[in-house]
N, C-alpha and C. Protein backbone atom coordinates (compact mmCIF):
# COMPACT_ATOMS: atom_id res chain seq x y z
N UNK A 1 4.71 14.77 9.60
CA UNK A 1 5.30 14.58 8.29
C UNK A 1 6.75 14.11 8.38
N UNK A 2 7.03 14.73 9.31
CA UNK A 2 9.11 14.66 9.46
C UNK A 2 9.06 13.05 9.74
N UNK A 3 8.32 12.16 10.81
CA UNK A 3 8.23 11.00 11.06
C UNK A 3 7.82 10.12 9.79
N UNK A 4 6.86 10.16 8.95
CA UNK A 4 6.61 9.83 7.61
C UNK A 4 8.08 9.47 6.52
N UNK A 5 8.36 11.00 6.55
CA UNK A 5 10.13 10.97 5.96
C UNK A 5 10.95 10.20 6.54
N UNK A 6 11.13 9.89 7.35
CA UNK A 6 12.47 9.35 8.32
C UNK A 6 11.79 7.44 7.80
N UNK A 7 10.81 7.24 8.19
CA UNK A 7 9.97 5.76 7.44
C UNK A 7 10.46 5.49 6.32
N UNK A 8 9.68 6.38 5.33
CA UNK A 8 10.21 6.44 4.05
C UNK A 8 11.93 6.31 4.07
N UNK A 9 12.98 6.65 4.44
CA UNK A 9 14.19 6.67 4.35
C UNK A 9 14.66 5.32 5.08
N UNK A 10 14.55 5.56 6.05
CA UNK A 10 15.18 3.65 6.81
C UNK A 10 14.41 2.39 6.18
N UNK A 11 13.44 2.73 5.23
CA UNK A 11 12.18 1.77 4.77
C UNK A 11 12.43 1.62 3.29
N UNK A 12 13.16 2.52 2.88
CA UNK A 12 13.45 2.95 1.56
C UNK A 12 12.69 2.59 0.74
N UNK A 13 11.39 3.08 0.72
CA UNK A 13 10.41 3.92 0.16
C UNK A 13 10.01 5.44 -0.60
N UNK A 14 9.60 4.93 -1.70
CA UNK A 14 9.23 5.96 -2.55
C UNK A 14 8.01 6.67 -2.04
N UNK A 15 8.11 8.02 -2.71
CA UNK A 15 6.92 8.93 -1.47
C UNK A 15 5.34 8.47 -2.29
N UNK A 16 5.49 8.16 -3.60
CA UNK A 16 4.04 7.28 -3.91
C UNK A 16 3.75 6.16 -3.27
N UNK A 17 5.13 5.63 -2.90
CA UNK A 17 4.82 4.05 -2.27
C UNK A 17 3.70 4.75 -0.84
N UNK A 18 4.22 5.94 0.07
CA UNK A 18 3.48 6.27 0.99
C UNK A 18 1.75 5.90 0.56
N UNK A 19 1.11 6.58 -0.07
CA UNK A 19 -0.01 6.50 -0.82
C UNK A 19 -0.51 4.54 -0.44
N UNK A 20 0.07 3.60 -0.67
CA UNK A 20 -0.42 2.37 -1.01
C UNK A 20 0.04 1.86 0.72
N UNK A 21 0.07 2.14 1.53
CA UNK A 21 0.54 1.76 3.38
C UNK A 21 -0.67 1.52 3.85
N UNK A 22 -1.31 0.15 3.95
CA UNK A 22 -2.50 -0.24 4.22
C UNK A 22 -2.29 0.35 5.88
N UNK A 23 -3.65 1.40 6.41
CA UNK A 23 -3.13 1.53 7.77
C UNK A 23 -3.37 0.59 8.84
N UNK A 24 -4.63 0.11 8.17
CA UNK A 24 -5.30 -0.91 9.48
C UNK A 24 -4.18 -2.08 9.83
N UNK A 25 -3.01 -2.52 8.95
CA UNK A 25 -2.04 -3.17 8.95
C UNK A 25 -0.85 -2.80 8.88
N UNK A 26 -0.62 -1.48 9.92
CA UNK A 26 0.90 -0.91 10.10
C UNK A 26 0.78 -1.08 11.87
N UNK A 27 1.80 -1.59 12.36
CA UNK A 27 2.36 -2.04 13.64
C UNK A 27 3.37 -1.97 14.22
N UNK A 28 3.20 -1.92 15.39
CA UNK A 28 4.94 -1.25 16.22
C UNK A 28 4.98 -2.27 17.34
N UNK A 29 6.00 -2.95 16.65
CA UNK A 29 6.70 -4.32 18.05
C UNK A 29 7.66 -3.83 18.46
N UNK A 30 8.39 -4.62 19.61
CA UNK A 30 9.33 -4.53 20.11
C UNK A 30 10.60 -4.52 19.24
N UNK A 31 10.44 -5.08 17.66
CA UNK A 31 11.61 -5.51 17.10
C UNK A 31 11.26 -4.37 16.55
N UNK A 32 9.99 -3.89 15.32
CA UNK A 32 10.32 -3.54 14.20
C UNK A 32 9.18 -2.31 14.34
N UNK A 33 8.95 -1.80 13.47
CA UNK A 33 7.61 -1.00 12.65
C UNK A 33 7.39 -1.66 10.88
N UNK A 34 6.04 -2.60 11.50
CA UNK A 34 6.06 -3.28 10.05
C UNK A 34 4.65 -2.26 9.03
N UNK A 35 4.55 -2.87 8.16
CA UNK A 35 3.42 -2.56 7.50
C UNK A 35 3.73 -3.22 6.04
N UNK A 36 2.68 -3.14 5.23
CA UNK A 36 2.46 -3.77 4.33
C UNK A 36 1.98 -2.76 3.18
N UNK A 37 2.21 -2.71 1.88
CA UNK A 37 1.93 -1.76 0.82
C UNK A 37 1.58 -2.70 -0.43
N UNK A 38 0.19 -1.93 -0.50
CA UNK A 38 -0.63 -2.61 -1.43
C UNK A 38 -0.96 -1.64 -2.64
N UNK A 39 -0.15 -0.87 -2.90
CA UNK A 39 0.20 -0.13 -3.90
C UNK A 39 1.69 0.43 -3.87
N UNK A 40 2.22 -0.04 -5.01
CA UNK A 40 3.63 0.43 -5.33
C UNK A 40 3.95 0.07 -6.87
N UNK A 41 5.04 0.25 -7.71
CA UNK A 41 5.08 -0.15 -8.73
C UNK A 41 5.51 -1.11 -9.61
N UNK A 42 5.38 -2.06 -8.40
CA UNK A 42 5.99 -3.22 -8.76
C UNK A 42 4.57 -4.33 -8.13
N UNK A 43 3.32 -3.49 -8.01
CA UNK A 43 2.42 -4.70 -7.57
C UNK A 43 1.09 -4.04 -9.08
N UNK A 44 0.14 -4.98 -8.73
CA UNK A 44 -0.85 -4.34 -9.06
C UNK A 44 -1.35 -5.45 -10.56
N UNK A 45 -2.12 -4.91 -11.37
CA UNK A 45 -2.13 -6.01 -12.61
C UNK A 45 -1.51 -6.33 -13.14
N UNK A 46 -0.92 -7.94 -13.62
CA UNK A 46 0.06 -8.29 -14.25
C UNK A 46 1.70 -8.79 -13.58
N UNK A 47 1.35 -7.72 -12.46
CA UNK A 47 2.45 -8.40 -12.09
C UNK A 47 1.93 -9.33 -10.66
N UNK A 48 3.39 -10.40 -10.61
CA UNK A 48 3.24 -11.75 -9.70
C UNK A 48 3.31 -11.13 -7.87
N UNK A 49 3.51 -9.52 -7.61
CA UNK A 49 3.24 -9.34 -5.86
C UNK A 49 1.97 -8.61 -6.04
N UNK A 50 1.44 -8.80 -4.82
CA UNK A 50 0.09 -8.14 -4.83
C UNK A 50 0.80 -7.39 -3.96
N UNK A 51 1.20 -7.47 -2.54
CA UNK A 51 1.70 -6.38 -1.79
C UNK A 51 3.24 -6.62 -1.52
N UNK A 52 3.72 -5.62 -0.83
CA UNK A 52 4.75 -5.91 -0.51
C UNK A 52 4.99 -5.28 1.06
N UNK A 53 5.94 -6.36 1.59
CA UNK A 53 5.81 -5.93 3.49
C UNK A 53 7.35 -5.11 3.40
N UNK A 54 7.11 -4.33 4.44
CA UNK A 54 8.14 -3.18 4.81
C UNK A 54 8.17 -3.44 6.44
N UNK A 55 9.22 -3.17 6.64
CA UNK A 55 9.74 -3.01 7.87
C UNK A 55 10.80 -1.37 8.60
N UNK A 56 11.13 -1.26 9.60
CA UNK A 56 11.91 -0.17 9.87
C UNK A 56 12.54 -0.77 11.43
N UNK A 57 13.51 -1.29 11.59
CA UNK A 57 14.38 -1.71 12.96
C UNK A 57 14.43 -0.94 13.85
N UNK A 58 13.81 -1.03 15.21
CA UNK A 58 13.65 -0.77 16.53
C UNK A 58 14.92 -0.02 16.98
N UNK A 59 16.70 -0.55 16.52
CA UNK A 59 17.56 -0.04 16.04
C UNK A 59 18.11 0.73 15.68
N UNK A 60 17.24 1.67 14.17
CA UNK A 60 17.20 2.74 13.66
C UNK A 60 17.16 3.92 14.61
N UNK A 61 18.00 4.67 15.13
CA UNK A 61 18.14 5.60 16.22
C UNK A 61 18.73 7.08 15.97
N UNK A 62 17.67 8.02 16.89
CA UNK A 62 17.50 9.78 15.83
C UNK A 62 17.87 10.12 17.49
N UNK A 63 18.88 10.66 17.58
CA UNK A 63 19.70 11.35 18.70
C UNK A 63 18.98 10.65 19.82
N UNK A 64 19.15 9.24 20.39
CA UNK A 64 18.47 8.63 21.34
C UNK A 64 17.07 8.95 21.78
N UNK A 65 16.43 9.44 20.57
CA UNK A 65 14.86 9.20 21.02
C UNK A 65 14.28 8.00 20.62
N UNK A 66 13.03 7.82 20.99
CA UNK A 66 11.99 6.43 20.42
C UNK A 66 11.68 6.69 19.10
N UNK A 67 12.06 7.78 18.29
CA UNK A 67 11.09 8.56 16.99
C UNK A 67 10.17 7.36 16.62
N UNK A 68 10.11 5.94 16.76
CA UNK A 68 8.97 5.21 16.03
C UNK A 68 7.78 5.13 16.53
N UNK A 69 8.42 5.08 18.62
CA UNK A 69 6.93 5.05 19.34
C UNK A 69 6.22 6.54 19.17
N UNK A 70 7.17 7.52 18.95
CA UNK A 70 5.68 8.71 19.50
C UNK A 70 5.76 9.00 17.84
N UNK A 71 5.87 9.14 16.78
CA UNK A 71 5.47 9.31 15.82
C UNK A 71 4.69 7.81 15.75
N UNK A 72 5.00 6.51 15.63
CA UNK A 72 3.09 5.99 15.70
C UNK A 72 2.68 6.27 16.69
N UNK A 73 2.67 6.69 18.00
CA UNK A 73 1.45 7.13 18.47
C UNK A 73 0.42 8.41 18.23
N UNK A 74 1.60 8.95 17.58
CA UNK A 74 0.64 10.39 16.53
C UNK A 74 0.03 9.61 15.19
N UNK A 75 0.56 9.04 14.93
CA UNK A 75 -0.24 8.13 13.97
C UNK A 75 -1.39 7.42 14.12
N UNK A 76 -1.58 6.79 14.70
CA UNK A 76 -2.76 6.19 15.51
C UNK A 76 -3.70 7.23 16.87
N UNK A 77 -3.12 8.21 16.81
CA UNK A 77 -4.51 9.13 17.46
C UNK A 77 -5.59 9.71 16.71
N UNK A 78 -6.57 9.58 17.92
CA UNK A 78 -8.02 9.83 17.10
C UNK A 78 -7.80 11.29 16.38
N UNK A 79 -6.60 12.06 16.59
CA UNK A 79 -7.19 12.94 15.54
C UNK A 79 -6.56 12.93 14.22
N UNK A 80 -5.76 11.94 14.30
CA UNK A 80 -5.59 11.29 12.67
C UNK A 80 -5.83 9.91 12.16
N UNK A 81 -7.36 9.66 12.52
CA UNK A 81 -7.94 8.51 12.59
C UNK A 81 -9.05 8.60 10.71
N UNK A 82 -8.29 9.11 10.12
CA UNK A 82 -9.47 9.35 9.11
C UNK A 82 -9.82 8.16 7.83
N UNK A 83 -10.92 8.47 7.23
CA UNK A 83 -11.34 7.12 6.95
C UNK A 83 -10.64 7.23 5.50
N UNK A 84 -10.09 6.05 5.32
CA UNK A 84 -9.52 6.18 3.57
C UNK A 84 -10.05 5.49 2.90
N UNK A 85 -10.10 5.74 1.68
CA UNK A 85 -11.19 4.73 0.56
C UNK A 85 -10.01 3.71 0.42
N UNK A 86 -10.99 2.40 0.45
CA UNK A 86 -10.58 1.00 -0.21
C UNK A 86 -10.98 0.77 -1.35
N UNK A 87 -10.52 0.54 -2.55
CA UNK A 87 -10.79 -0.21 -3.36
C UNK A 87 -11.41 -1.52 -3.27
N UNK A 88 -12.85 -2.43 -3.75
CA UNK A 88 -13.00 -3.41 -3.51
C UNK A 88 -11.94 -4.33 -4.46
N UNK A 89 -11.89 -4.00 -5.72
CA UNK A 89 -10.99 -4.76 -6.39
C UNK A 89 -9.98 -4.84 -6.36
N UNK A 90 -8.60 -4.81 -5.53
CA UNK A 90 -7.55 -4.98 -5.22
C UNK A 90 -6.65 -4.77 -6.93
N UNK A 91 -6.99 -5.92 -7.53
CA UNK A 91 -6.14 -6.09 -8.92
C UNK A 91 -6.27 -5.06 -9.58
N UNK A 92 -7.36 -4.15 -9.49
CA UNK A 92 -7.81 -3.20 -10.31
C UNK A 92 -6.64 -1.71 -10.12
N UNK A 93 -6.18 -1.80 -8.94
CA UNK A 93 -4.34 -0.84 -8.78
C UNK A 93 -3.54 -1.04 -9.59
């Protein structure tokens, strides 16, 4: 959760925006931790973004640890591999 928060803050993200973080499309490069949010309140019917991309800089540094590599790698382990409902209708958010 503490890794979630620290995202949310360098990402400056709202904790509903958490909720809309497509996972199959969150990634950890050498530069960044990107991902993409396909729910927030500025997308959805009516309005002109369907998603919006987020980033967090490689940069961003918590008393010289990696906090992005081993919090996504707790992120991406099978034991928080769980299945989340998709919406087929996208516009329908």
């Amino acid at each position: 959760m503490f890794w979630l928060c620290l995202v949310m803050h360098w990402a400056v993200l709202r904790s509903d925006d958490c909720q809309g973080i497509d996972a199959s499309r969150l990634s950890l490069t050498a530069v960044c931790l990107k991902g993409t949010l396909t729910k927030t309140k500025t997308t959805g019917p009516g309005r002109h973004t369907l998603e919006v991309p987020f980033f967090v800089s490689r940069d961003c540094v918590l008393s010289g640890t990696d906090w992005l590599e081993v919090g996504f790698q707790i992120w991406v382990s099978t034991d928080y591999q769980i299945k989340r409902a998709r919406r087929a209708d996208k516009t329908a958010w």
